[in-house]
Structure formats: structure tokens, C-alpha cells
Protein backbone atom coordinates (compact mmCIF):
# COMPACT_ATOMS: atom_id res chain seq x y z
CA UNK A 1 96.22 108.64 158.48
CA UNK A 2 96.16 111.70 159.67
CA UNK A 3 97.97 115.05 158.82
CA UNK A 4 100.07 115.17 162.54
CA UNK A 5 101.83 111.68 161.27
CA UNK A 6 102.90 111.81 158.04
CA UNK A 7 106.53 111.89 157.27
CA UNK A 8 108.91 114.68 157.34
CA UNK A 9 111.32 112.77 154.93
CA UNK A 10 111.38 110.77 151.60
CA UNK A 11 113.65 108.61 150.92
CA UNK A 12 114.96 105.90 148.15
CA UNK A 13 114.64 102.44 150.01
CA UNK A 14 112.77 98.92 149.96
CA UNK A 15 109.24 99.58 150.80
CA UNK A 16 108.56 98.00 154.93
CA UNK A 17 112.24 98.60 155.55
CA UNK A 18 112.47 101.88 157.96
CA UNK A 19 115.86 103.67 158.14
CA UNK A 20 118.03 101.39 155.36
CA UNK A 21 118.95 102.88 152.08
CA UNK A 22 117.81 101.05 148.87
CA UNK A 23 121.03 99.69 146.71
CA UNK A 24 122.74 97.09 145.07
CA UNK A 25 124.53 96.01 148.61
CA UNK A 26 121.75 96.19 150.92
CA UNK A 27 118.83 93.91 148.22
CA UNK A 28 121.91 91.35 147.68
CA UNK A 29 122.37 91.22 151.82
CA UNK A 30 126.75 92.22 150.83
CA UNK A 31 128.51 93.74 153.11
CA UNK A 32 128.93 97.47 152.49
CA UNK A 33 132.79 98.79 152.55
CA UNK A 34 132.40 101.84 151.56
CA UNK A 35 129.64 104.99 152.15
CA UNK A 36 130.04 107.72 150.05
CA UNK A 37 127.57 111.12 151.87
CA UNK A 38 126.69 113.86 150.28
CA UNK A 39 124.69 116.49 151.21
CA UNK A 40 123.09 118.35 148.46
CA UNK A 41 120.72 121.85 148.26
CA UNK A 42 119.88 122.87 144.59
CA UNK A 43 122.21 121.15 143.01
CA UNK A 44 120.27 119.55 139.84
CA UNK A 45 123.12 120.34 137.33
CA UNK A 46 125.82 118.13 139.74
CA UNK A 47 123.93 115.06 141.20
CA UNK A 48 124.43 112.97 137.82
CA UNK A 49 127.77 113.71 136.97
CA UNK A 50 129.12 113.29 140.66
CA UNK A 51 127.37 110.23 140.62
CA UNK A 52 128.79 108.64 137.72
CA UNK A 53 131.93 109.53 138.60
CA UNK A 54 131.75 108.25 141.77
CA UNK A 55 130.03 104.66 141.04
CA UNK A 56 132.90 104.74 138.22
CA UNK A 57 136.02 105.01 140.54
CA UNK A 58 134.20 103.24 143.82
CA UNK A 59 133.67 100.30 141.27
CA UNK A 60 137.23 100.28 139.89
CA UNK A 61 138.08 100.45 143.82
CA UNK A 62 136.10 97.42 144.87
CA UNK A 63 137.85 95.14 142.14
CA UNK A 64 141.49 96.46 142.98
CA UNK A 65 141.50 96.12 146.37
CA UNK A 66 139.89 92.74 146.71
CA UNK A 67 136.89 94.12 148.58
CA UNK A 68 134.04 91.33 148.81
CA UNK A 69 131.33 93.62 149.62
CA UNK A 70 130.16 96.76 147.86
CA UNK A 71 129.77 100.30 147.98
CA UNK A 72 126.43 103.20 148.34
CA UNK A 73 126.28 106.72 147.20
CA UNK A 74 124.27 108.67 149.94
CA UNK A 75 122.60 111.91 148.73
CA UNK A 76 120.53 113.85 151.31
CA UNK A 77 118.60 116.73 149.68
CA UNK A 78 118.47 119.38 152.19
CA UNK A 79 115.06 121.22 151.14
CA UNK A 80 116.33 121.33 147.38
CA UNK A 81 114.10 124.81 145.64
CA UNK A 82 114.87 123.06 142.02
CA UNK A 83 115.06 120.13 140.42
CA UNK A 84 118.02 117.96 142.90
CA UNK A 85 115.33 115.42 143.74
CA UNK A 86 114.11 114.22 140.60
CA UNK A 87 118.11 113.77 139.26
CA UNK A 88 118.39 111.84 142.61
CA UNK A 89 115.54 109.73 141.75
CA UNK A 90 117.09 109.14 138.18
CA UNK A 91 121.07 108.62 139.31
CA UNK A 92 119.02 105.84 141.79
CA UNK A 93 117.47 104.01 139.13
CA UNK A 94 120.59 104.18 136.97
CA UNK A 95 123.06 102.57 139.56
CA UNK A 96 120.93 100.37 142.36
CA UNK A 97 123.83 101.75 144.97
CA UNK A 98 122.70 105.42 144.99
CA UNK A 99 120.08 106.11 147.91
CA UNK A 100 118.51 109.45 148.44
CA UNK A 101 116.85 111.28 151.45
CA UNK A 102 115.03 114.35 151.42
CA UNK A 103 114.34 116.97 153.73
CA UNK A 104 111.44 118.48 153.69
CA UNK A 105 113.11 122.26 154.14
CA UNK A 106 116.48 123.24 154.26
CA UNK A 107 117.60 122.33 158.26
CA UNK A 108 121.13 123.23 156.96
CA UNK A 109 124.89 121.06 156.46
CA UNK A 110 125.36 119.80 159.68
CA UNK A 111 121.97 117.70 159.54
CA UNK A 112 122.20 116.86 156.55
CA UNK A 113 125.40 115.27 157.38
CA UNK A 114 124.04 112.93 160.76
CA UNK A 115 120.91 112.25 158.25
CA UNK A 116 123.85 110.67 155.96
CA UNK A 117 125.79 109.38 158.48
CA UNK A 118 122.22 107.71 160.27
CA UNK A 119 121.68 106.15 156.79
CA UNK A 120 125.39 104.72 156.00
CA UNK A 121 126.18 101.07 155.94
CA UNK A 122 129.49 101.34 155.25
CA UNK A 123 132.88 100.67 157.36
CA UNK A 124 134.52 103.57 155.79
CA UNK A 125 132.37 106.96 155.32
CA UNK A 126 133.56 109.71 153.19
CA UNK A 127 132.11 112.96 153.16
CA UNK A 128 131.79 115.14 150.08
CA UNK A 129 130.23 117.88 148.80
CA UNK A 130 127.72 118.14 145.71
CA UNK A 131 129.03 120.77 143.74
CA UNK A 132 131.61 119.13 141.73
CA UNK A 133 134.77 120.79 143.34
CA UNK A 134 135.89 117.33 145.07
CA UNK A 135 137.82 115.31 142.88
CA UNK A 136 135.98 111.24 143.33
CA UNK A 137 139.22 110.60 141.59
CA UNK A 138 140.59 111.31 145.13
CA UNK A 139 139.13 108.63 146.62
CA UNK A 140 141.64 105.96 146.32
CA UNK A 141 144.09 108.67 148.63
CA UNK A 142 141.35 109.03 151.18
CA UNK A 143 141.16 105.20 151.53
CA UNK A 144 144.44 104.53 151.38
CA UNK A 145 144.72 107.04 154.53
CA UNK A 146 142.26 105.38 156.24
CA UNK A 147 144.45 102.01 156.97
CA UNK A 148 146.48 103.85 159.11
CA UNK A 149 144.50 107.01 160.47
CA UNK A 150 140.59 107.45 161.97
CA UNK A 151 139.67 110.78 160.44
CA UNK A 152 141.40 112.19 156.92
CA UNK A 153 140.81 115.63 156.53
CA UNK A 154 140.88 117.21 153.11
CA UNK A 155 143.00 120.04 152.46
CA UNK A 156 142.05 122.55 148.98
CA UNK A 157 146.18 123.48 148.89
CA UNK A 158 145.12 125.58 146.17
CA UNK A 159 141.58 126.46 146.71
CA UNK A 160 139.53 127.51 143.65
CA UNK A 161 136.99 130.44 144.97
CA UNK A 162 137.05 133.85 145.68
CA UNK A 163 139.33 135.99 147.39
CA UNK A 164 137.53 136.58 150.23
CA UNK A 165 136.32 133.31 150.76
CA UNK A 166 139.88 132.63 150.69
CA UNK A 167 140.80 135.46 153.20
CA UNK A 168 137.99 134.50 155.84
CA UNK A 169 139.04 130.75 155.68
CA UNK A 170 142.78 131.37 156.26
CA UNK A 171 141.71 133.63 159.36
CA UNK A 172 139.23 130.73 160.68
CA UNK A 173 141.81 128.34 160.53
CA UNK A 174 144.86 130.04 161.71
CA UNK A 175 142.27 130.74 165.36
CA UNK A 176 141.39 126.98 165.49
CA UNK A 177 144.87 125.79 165.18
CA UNK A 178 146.07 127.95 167.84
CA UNK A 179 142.86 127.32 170.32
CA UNK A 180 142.42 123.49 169.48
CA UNK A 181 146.18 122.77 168.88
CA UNK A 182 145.22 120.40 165.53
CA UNK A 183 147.94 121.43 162.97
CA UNK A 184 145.16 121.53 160.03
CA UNK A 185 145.14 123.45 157.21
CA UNK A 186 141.35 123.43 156.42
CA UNK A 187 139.71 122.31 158.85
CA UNK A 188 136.70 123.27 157.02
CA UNK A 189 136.82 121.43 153.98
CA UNK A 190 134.02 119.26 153.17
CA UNK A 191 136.06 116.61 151.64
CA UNK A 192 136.70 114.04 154.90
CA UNK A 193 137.09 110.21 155.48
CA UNK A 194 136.02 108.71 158.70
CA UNK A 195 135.87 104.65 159.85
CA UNK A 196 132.60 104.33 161.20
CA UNK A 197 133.57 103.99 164.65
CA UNK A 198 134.80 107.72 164.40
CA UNK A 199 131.82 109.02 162.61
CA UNK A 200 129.68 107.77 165.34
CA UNK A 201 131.12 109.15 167.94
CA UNK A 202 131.03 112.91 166.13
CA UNK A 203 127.40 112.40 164.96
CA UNK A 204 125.67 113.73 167.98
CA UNK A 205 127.44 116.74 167.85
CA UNK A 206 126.23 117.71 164.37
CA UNK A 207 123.57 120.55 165.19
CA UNK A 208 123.74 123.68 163.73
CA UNK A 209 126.89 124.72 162.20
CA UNK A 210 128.85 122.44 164.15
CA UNK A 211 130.05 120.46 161.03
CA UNK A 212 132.86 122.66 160.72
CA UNK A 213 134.69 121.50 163.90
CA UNK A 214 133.85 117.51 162.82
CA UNK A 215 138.26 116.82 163.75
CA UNK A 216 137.84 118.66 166.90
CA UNK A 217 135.14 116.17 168.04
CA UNK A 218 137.28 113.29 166.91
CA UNK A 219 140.91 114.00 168.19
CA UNK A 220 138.68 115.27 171.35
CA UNK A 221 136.87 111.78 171.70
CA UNK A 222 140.59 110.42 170.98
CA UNK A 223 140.55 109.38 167.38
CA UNK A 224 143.78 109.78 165.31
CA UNK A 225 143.74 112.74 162.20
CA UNK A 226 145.85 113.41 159.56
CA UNK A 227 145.46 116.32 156.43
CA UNK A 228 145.58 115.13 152.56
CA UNK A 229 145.95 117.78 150.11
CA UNK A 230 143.26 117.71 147.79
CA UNK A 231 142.13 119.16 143.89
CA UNK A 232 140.01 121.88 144.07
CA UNK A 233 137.95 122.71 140.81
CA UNK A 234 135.99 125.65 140.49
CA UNK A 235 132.35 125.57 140.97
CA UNK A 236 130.76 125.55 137.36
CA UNK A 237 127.11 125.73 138.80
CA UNK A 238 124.91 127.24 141.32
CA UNK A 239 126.24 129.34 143.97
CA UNK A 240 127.93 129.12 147.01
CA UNK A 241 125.68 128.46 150.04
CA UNK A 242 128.30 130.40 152.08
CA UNK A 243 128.71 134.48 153.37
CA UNK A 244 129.77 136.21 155.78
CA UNK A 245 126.68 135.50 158.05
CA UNK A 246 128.08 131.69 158.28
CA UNK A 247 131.49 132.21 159.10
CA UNK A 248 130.63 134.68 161.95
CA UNK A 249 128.34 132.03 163.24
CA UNK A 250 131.37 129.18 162.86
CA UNK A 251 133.35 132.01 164.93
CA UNK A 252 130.74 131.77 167.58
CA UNK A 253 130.42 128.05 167.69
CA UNK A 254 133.81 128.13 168.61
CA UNK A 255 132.62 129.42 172.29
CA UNK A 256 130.43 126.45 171.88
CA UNK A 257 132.90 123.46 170.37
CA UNK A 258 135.64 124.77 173.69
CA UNK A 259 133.27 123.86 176.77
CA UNK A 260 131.89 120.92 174.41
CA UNK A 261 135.56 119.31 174.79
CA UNK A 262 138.17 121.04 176.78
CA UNK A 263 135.90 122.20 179.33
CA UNK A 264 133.01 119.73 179.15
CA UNK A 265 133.75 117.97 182.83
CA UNK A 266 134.75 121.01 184.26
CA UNK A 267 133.06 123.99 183.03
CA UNK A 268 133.75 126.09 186.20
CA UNK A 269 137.43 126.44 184.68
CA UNK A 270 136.11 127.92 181.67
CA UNK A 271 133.29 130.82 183.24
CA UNK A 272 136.06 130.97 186.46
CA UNK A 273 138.72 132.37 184.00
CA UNK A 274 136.17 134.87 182.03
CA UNK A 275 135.00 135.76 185.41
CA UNK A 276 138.82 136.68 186.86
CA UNK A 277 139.37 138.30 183.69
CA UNK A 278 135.96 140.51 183.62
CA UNK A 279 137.25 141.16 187.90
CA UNK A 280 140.47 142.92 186.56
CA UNK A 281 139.09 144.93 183.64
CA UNK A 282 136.73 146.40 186.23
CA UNK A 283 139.38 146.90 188.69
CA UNK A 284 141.12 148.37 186.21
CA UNK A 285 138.02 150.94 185.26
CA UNK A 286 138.18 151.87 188.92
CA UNK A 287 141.73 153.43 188.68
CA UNK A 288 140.44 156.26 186.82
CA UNK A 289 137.27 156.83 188.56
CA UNK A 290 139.40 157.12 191.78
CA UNK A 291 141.53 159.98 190.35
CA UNK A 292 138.67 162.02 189.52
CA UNK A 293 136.26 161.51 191.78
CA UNK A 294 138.13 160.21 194.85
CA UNK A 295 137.78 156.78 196.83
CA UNK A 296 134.50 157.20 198.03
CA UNK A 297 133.64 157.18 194.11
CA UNK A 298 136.01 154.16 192.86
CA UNK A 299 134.68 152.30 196.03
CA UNK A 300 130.93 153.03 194.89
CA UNK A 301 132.03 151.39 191.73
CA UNK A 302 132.84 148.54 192.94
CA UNK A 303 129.76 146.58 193.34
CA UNK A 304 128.61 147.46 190.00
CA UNK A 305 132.52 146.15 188.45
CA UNK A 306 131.53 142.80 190.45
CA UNK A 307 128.05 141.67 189.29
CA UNK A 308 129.44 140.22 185.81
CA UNK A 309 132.18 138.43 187.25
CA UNK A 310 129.79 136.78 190.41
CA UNK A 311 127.33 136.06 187.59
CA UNK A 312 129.73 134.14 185.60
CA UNK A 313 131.16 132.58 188.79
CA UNK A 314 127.56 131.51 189.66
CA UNK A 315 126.87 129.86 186.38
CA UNK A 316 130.12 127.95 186.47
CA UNK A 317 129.24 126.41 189.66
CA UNK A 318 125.98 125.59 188.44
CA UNK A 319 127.30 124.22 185.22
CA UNK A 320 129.75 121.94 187.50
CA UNK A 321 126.20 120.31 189.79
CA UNK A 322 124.65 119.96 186.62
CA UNK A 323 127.20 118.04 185.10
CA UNK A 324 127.99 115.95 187.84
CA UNK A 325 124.92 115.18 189.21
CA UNK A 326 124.67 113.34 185.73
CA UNK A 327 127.32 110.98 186.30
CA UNK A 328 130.47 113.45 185.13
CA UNK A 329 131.29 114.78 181.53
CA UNK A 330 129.71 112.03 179.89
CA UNK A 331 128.93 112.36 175.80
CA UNK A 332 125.76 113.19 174.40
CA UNK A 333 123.50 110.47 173.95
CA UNK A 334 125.05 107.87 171.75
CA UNK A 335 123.44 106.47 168.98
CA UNK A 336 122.30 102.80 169.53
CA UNK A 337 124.16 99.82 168.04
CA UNK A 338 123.20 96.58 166.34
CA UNK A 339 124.91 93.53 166.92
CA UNK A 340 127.42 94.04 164.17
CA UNK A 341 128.52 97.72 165.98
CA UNK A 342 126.65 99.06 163.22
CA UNK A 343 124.24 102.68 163.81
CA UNK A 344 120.32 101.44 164.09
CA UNK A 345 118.80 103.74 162.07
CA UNK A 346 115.69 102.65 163.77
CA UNK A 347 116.89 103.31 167.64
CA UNK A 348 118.73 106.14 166.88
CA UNK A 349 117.19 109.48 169.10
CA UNK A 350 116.06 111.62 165.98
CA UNK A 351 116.13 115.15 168.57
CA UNK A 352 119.98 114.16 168.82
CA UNK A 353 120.83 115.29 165.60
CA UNK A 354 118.30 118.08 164.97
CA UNK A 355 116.80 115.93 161.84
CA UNK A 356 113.76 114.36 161.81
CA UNK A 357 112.60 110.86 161.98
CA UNK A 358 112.86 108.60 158.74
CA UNK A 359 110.13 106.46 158.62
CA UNK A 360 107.76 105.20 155.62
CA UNK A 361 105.69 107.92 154.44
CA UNK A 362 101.86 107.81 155.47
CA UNK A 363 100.71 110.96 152.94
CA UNK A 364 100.44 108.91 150.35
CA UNK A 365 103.96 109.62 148.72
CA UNK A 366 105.84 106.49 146.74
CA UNK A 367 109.35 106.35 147.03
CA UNK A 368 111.03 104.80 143.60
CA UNK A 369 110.88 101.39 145.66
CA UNK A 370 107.33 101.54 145.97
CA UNK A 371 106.41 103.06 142.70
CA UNK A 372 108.35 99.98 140.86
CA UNK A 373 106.15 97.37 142.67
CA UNK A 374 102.57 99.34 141.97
């Protein structure tokens, strides 16, 4: 096989079965009630105990609620520079409901999140983050919330990192509460719970850094939230993957998540009302130039003042052809559905969510699955 068509991911699953995690629930053909993702970058020291801890209280979960089917720990190693993939491999063999994928570089959160999300069986997906400062002994909460709400947001009340970590997510928040209207505390908390039906319908939207605004996406595509305060431990290894780079990107995205949902059918409203603003701050610079150098002057300006806003106008009314000559504001691509109103792994449109492809590997490379039956 050649070079061109190997795989770009590895991942823990029954060898001829493309897209479906390997696990206790999937070989016994159970029903899967719960998905647990978690995306992971160099986080060797964490994967075992998380994983423990989480087949511990998912287990205890199962029993007391009467569940019939079972439960699968989803670890996607986003381009891991230590040793995260071999504890994977290990936490799989120990409990049969721990699947891993693996990037083969670091595409960042946000894919490794619809890689997760692509790979979940569950009805009920929580996400979490790797570095042991979500509490599994929160779960039970989380589910709990989920009988009466789509989307449970985590909130870290008291949040267990530094100051200005603190600071810059305070500031962040307090700008999406006022521009989105949702009354969240942390809206950027890692720890969330989604029904499937909800995390499908935010999953084409993870690209980028767009992971952040995952309850925009949902209230926007109509899908009831609520907020759960939440333990926050400190992070006992590795480093934070965040700095000041990311959250001035998450403030840009914000430009991006508006005319993704408030203005996505009619994005002439949105470049219209930069362009009438823009039309006044130049009308406004002409003042001044009239005083000193007369009309003749201020009326020179003028056409200069106006090619911003008649740009802006311009790509508004482009932006509205474009989007109606496609039918209206309709989502993104949706992901495809099996018969069950389950996500096919298999028909899913890999470009959708920036990730690429799982398929079997043609290089030569045995997933645990594989290596068992050599």
C-alpha cells in the first residue's frame, strides 16, 4: 500500500470494524448509556488514574440506576510528545470499555472533541478534561441534570489556577453573557454533559477554537442549558495548554460564533451595522478637517471616509446571495445517521470537523485489537 493511503489515525477497536471503538459494550452488542470523551495531549501521568476513577463511579452508576446497557471511556490523544499513548493502550487492556484514538499531530481541543464525539456510542456524552481537575465523582450530578436539561455546563465556582487565568476567564465570560445573553458562569469549562441529539448538532461547528462557545451552538440550534457548580482540583501534572495567545483567539472567534448564529440567515444586518457605524466615525473625522481646511477639504474627504463602509455594505449583500442561493441559513453539513439516530462514524464528512478520516491503518501499524489476535 502505498505511502499517500496510510492512516492519519490509530485507534483501539476490533480489527475490520472502521469508525467503532473497541469495549466491553460494543464486543457484547449492549447498548451504550453513557460516553465518557476526553481529549488528552501529554498527559501520561493522568490517563490511568482518570480512568480508574471513572470506570469505578460509571460502574457504580450503571448498577444504581438500573441501566441495562453499559458505558465507554473515550480518550483521543491529540499528537501526545510523551508517553499518553502507551498508558492509553494499558488503561484499554485493563478495562475492555476504554477506547483510544490518536492523532497523528496536535490539530488542537476542538478536534479532538468531534474525533470523540464521531467515536461515541453513547445516549448521554460527557466531556472532560485529562488533567485530573474534574471530579468523575461528579458524574452522578451531570446525569442527574441531564433528565431534565440538553446541555449541563460545568461551572469551577472556585477555580483552582492562577490568577491570571482567573482574571482573563472572568473578563471572557462577563463579554459572552452580555453578547449571547446565556447567564453562564464558565462558559469555558471543559467539564459538560450533552444527550446525543445535542452533541450532534454542535459537532460541525468544532473547528479551531470553537469549543469554547459549544452552549452557544446549542441554545442557538434550540437546545435547553443549565450551569452545575463543579470541584476544581489543582493540576498536579504537566502544564496548562493555555496563554494568552488562546484567549485572544477565543476573543476573535467571537466575531466568528455571532454571524454563525445570530446573523447566519441574514448577514447583511451584521456588515450593514459595522458599515453605518464606520459612515459616522468618518463623518465625524470630517468635522475637523472642515474647520481647518474649509469645505472644499472635508468634502475631498469624503470619498476616502466612504470606501470602508461601501466595502462592508458590498460584502453583506454578497454574504445575503450566497446564503440564499443555498436554500437560506441552513446548518453546516450534518453528520449522517444510522437507523437508530445514532452518528455513522463511517458517513460522517471527515473535512467537517477539521480531523481526519479513521479508517484501519494500511502502514503496517497493529492496534491492541489486532496485536491480540497475531
Amino acid at each position: 500500500m502505498r505511502s499517500s493511503q496510510r492512516a492519519n489515525l490509530q485507534a483501539i477497536r476490533p480489527l475490520g470494524v472502521r469508525g467503532v471503538p473497541t469495549g466491553r459494550a460494543h464486543e457484547q452488542g449492549e447498548r451504550v448509556e453513557v460516553s465518557v470523551v476526553v481529549p488528552a495531549r501529554d498527559e501520561e501521568l493522568t490517563i490511568g488514574p482518570l480512568t480508574e476513577a471513572l470506570g469505578r463511579e460509571l460502574t457504580a452508576q450503571l448498577a444504581e440506576r438500573g441501566w441495562q446497557g453499559g458505558y465507554e471511556i473515550v480518550i483521543v490523544d491529540d499528537g501526545s510528545r510523551d508517553g499518553t499513548w502507551g498508558e492509553i493502550e494499558r488503561a484499554a487492556e485493563r478495562d475492555r470499555s476504554v477506547c483510544g484514538v490518536r492523532h497523528p499531530r496536535g490539530l488542537g481541543k476542538a478536534a479532538a472533541l468531534a474525533t470523540g464525539i464521531r467515536m461515541a456510542r453513547g445516549d448521554r456524552i460527557v466531556l472532560m478534561d485529562a488533567d485530573l481537575q474534574d471530579d468523575p465523582t461528579e458524574l452522578p450530578r451531570f446525569l442527574n441534570e441531564l433528565e431534565r436539561f440538553d446541555v449541563v455546563c460545568g461551572w469551577k465556582r472556585e477555580r483552582q489556577d492562577p490568577l491570571g487565568k482567573r482574571v482573563a476567564s472572568r473578563i471572557f465570560n462577563a463579554v459572552c453573557r452580555r453578547v449571547f445573553g446565556l447567564e453562564l458562569h464558565d462558559m469555558n469549562c471543559g467539564f459538560k454533559a450533552l444527550r446525543r441529539e445535542a452533541a450532534e448538532a454542535v459537532y460541525p461547528y468544532l473547528k479551531g477554537e470553537l469549543h469554547r462557545y459549544v452552549p452557544v451552538f446549542a441554545s442557538a440550534a434550540g437546545f435547553t442549558i443549565t450551569e452545575l457548580a463543579v470541584r476544581h482540583h489543582p493540576r498536579r501534572h504537566g502544564r496548562s495548554k493555555y496563554g494568552l495567545a488562546r484567549w485572544l483567539a477565543g476573543a476573535c472567534d467571537l466575531v466568528t460564533v455571532l454571524l454563525l448564529t445570530r446573523y447566519r440567515e441574514r448577514p447583511a444586518h451584521a456588515f450593514g451595522s459595522v458599515a453605518v457605524v464606520a459612515a459616522a466615525l468618518g463623518g465625524l473625522a470630517a468635522l475637523p478637517l472642515a474647520l481647518v481646511g474649509g469645505t472644499r477639504t472635508a468634502l475631498a474627504a469624503v470619498p476616502v471616509a466612504m470606501v470602508v463602509p461601501a466595502a462592508l455594505f458590498s460584502a453583506g449583500f454578497v454574504a445575503e446571495l450566497v446564503v440564499h442561493g443555498r436554500g437560506g441559513g441552513a446548518s453546516p453539513r450534518h453528520a449522517s445517521h444510522d437507523a437508530s439516530g445514532r452518528l455513522d462514524a463511517d458517513l460522517v464528512d471527515p473535512a467537517a470537523a477539521n480531523v481526519p478520516a479513521l479508517a484501519v491503518a494500511d502502514d503496517g501499524t497493529k492496534t491492541i485489537a489486532e496485536a491480540k489476535g497475531a
